[in-house]
PDB file of N, CA and C in Angstrom:
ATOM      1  N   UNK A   1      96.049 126.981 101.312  1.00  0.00           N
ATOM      2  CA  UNK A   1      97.485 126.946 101.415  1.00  0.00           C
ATOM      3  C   UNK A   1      98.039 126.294 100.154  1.00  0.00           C
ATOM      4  N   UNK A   2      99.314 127.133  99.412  1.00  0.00           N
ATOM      5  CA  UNK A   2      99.397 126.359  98.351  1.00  0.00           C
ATOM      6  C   UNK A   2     100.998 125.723  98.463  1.00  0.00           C
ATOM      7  N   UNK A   3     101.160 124.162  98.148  1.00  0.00           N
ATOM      8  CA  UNK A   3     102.372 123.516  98.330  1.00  0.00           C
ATOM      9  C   UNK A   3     103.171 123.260  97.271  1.00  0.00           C
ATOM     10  N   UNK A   4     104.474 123.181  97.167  1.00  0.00           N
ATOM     11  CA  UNK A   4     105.046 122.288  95.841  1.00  0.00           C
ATOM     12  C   UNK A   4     105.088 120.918  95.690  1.00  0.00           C
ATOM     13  N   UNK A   5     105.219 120.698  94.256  1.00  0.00           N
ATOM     14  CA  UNK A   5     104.823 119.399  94.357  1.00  0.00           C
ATOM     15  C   UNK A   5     106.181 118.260  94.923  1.00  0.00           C
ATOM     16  N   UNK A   6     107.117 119.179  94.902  1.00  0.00           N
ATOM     17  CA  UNK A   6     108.366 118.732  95.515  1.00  0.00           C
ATOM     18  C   UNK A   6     108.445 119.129  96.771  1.00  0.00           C
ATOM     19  N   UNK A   7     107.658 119.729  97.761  1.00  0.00           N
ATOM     20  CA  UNK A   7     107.421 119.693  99.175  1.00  0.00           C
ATOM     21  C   UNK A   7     106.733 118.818  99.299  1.00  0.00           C
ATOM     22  N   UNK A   8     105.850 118.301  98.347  1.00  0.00           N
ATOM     23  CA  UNK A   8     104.609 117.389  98.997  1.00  0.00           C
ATOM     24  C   UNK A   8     105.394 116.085  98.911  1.00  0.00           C
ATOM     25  N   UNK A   9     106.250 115.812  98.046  1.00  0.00           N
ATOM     26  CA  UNK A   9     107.182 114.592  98.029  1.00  0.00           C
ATOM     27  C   UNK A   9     107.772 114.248  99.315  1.00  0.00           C
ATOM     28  N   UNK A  10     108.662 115.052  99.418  1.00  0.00           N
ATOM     29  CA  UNK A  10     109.159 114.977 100.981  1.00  0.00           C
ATOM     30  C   UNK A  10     108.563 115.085 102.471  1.00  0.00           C
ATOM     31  N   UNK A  11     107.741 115.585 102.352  1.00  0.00           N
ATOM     32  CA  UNK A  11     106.827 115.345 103.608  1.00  0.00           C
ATOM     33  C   UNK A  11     105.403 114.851 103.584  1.00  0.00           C
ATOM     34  N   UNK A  12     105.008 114.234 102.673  1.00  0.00           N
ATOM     35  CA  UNK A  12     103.567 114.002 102.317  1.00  0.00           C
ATOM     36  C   UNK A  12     102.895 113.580 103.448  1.00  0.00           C
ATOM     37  N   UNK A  13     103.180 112.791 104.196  1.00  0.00           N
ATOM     38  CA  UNK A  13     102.521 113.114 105.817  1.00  0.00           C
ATOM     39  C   UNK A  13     101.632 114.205 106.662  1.00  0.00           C
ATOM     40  N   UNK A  14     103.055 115.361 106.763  1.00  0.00           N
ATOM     41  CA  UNK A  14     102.798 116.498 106.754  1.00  0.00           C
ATOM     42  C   UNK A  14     101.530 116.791 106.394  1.00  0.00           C
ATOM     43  N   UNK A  15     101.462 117.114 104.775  1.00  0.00           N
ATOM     44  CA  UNK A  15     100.180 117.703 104.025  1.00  0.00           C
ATOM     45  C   UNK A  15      99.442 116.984 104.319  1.00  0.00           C
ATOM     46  N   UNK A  16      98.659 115.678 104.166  1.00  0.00           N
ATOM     47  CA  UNK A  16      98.177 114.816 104.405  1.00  0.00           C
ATOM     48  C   UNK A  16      97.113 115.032 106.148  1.00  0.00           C
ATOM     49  N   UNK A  17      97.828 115.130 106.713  1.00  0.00           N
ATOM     50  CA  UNK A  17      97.356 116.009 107.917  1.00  0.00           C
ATOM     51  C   UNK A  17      96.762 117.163 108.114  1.00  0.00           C
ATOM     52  N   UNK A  18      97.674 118.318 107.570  1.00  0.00           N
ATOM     53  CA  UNK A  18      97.153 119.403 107.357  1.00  0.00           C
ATOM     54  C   UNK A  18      96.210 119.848 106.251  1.00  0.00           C
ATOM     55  N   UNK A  19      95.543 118.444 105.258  1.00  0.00           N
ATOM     56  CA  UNK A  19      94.453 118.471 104.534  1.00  0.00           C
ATOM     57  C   UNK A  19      93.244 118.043 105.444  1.00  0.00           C
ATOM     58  N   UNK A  20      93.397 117.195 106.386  1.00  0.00           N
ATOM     59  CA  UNK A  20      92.452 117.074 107.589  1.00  0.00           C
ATOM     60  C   UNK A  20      91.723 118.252 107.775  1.00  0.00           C
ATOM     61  N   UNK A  21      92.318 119.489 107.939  1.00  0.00           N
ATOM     62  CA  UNK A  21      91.906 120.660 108.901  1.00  0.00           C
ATOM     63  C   UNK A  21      91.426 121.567 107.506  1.00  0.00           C
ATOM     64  N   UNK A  22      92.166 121.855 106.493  1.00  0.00           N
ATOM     65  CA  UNK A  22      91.927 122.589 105.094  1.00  0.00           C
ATOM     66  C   UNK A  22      92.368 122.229 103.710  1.00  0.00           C
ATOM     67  N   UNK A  23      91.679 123.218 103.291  1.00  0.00           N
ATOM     68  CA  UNK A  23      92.753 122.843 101.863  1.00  0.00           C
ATOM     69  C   UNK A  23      93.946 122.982 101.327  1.00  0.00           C
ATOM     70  N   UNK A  24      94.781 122.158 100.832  1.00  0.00           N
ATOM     71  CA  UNK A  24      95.880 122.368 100.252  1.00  0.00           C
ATOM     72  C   UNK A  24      95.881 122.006  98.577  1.00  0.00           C
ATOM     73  N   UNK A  25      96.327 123.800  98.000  1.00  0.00           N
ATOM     74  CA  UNK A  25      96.346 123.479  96.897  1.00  0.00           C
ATOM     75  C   UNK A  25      98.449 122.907  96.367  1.00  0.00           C
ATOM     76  N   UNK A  26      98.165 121.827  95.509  1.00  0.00           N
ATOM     77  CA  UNK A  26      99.350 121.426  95.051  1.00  0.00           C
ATOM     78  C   UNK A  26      99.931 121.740  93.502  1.00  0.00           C
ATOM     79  N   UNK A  27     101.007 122.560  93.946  1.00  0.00           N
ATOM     80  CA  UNK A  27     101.343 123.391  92.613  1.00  0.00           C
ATOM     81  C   UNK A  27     102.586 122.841  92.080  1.00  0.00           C
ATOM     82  N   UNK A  28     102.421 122.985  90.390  1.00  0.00           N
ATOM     83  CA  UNK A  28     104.088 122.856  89.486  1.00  0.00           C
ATOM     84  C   UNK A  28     104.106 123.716  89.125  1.00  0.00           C
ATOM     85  N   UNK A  29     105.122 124.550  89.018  1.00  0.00           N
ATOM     86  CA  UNK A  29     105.863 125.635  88.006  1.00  0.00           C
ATOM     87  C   UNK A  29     105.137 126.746  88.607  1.00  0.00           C
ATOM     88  N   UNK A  30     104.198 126.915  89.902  1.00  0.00           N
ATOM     89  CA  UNK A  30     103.562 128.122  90.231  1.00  0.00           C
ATOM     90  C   UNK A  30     102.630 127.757  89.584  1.00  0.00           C
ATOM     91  N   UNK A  31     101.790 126.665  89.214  1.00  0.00           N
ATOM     92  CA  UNK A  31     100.339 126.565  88.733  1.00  0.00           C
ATOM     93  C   UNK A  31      99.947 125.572  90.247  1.00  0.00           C
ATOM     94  N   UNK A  32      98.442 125.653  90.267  1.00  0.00           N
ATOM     95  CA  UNK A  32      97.962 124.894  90.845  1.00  0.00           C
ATOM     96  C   UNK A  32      97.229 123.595  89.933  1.00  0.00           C
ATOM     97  N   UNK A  33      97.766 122.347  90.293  1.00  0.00           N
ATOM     98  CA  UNK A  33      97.368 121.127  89.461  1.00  0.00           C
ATOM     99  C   UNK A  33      96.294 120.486  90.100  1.00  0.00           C
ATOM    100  N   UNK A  34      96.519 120.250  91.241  1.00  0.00           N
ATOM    101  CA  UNK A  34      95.737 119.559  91.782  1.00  0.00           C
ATOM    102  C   UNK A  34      95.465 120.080  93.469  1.00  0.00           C
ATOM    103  N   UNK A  35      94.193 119.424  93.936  1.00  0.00           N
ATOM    104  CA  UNK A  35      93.797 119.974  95.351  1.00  0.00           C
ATOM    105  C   UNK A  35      93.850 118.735  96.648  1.00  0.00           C
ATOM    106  N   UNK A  36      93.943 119.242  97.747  1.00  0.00           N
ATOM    107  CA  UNK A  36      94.121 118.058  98.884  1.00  0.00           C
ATOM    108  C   UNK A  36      92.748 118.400  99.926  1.00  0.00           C
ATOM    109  N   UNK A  37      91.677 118.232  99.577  1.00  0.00           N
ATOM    110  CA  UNK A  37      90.365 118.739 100.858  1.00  0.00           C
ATOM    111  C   UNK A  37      90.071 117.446 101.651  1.00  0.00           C
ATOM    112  N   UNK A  38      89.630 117.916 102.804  1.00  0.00           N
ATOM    113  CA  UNK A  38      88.925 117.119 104.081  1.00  0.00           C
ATOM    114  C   UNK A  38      87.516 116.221 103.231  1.00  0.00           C
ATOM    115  N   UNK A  39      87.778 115.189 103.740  1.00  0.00           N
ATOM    116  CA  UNK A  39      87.352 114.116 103.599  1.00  0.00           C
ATOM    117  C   UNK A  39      85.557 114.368 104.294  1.00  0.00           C
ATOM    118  N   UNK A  40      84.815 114.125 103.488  1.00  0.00           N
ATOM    119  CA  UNK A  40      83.261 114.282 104.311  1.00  0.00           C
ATOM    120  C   UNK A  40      83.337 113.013 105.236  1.00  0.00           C
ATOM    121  N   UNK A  41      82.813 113.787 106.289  1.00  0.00           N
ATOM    122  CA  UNK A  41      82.605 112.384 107.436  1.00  0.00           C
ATOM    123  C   UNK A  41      81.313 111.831 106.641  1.00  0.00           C
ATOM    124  N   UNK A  42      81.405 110.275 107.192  1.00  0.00           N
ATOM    125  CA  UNK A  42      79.991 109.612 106.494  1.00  0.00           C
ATOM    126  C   UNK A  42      78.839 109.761 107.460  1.00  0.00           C
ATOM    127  N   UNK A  43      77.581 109.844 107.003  1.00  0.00           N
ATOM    128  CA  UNK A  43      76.199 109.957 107.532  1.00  0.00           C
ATOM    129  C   UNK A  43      76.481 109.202 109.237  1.00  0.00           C
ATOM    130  N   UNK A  44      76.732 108.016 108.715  1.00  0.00           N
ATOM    131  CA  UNK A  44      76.502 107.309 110.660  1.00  0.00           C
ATOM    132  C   UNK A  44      77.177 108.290 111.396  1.00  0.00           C
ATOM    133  N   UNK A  45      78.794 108.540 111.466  1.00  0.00           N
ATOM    134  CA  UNK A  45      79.730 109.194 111.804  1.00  0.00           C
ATOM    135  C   UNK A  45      78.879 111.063 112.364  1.00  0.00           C
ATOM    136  N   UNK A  46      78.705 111.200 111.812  1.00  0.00           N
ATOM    137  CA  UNK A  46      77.682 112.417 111.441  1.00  0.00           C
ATOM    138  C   UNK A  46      76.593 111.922 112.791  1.00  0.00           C
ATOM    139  N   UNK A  47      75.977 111.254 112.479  1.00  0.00           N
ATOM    140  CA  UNK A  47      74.761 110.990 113.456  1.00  0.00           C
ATOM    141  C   UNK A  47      75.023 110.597 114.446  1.00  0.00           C
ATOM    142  N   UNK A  48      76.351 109.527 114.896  1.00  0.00           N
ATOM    143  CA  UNK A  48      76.375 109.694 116.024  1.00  0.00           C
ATOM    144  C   UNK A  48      76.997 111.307 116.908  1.00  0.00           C
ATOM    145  N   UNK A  49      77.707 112.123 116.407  1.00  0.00           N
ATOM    146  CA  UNK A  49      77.875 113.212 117.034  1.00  0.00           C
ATOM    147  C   UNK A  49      76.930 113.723 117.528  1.00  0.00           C
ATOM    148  N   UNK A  50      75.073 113.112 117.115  1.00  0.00           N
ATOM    149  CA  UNK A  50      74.113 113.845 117.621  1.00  0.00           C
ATOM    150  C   UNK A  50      73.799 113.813 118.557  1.00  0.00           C
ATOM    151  N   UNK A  51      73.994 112.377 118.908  1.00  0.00           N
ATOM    152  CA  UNK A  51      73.786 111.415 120.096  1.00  0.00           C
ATOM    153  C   UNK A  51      73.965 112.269 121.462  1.00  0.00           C
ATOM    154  N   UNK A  52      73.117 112.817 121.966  1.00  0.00           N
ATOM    155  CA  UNK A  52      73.259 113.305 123.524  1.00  0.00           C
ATOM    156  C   UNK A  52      72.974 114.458 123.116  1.00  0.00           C
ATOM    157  N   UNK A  53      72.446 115.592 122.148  1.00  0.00           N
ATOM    158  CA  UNK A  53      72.478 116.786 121.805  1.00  0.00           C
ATOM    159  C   UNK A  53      71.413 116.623 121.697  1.00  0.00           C
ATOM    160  N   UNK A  54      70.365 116.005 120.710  1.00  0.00           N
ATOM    161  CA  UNK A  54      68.975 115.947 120.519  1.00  0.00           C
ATOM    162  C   UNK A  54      68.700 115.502 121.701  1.00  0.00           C
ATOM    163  N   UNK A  55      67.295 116.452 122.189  1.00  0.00           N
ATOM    164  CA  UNK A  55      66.297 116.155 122.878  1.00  0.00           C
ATOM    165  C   UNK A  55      65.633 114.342 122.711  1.00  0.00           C
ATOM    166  N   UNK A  56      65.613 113.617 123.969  1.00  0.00           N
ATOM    167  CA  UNK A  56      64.943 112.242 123.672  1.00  0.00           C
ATOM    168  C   UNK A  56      63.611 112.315 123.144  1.00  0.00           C
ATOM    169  N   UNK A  57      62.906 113.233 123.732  1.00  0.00           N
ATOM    170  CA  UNK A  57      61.449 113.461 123.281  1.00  0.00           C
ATOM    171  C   UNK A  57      61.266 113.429 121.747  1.00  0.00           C
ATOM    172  N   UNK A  58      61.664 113.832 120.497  1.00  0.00           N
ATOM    173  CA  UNK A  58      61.629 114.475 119.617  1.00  0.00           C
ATOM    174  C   UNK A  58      60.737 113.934 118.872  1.00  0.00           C
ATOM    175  N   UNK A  59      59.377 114.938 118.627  1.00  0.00           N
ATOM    176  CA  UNK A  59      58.527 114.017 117.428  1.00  0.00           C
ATOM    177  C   UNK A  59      58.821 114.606 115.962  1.00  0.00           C
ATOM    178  N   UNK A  60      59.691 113.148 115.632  1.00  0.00           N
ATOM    179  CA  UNK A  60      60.032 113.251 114.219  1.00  0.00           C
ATOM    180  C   UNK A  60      58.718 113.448 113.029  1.00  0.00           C
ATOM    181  N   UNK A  61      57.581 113.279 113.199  1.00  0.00           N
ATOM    182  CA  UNK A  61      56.405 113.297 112.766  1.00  0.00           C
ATOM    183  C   UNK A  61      56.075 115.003 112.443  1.00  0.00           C
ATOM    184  N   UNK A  62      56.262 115.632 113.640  1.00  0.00           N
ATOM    185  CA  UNK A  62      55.534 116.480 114.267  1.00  0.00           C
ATOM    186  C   UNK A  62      56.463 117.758 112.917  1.00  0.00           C
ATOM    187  N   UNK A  63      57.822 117.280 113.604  1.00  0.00           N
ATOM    188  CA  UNK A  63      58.932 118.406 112.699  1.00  0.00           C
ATOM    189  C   UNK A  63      58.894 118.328 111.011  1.00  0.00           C
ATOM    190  N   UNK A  64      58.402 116.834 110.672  1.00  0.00           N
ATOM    191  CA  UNK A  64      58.138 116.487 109.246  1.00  0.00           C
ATOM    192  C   UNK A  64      57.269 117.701 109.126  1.00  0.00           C
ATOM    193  N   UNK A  65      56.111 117.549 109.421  1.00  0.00           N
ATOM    194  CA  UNK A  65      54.985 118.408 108.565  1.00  0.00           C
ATOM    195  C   UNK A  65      55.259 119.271 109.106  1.00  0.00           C
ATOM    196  N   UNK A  66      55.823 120.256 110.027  1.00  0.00           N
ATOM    197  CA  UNK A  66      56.448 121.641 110.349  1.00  0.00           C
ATOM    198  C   UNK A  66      57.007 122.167 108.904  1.00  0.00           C
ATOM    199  N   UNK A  67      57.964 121.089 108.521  1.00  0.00           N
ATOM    200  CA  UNK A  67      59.194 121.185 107.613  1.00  0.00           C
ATOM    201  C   UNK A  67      57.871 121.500 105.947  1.00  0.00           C
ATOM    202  N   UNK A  68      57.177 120.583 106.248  1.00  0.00           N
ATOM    203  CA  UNK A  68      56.423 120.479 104.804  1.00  0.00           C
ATOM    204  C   UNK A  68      55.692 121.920 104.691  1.00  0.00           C
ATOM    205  N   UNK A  69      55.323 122.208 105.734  1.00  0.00           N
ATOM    206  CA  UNK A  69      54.370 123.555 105.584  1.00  0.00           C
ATOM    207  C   UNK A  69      55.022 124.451 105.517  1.00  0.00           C
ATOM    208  N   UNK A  70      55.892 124.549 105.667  1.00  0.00           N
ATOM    209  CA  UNK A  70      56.818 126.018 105.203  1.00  0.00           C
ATOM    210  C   UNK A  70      56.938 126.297 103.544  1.00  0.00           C
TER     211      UNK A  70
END
């Protein structure tokens, strides 16, 4: 989605939000200057979403050398 840089003035909230979900490119004169992207969640954040999805059993060992032999 591309914004002005004088829309982004006045509602920067707005964009700010709707950079949550995608990108917003921010344009002068009909150029694009600069970009607004979603923020990487960090690793913990990330890992706990796993929490209850992985199997308790899981041999982390087992999937290592699975992973290596390929």
């Amino acid at each position: 989605m591309n914004v002005s840089i004088s829309a982004l003035k006045t509602n920067p909230g707005y964009y700010i939000e709707l950079a949550q979900q995608k990108r917003v490119a921010i344009t002068k004169n009909g150029k694009v200057v600069a970009r607004l992207i979603p923020a990487k969640p960090s690793k913990a954040e990330s890992a706990k979403k796993l929490i209850g999805i992985l199997p308790q059993n899981l041999d982390y060992d087992a999937l290592r050398e699975d992973r290596i032999m390929q």
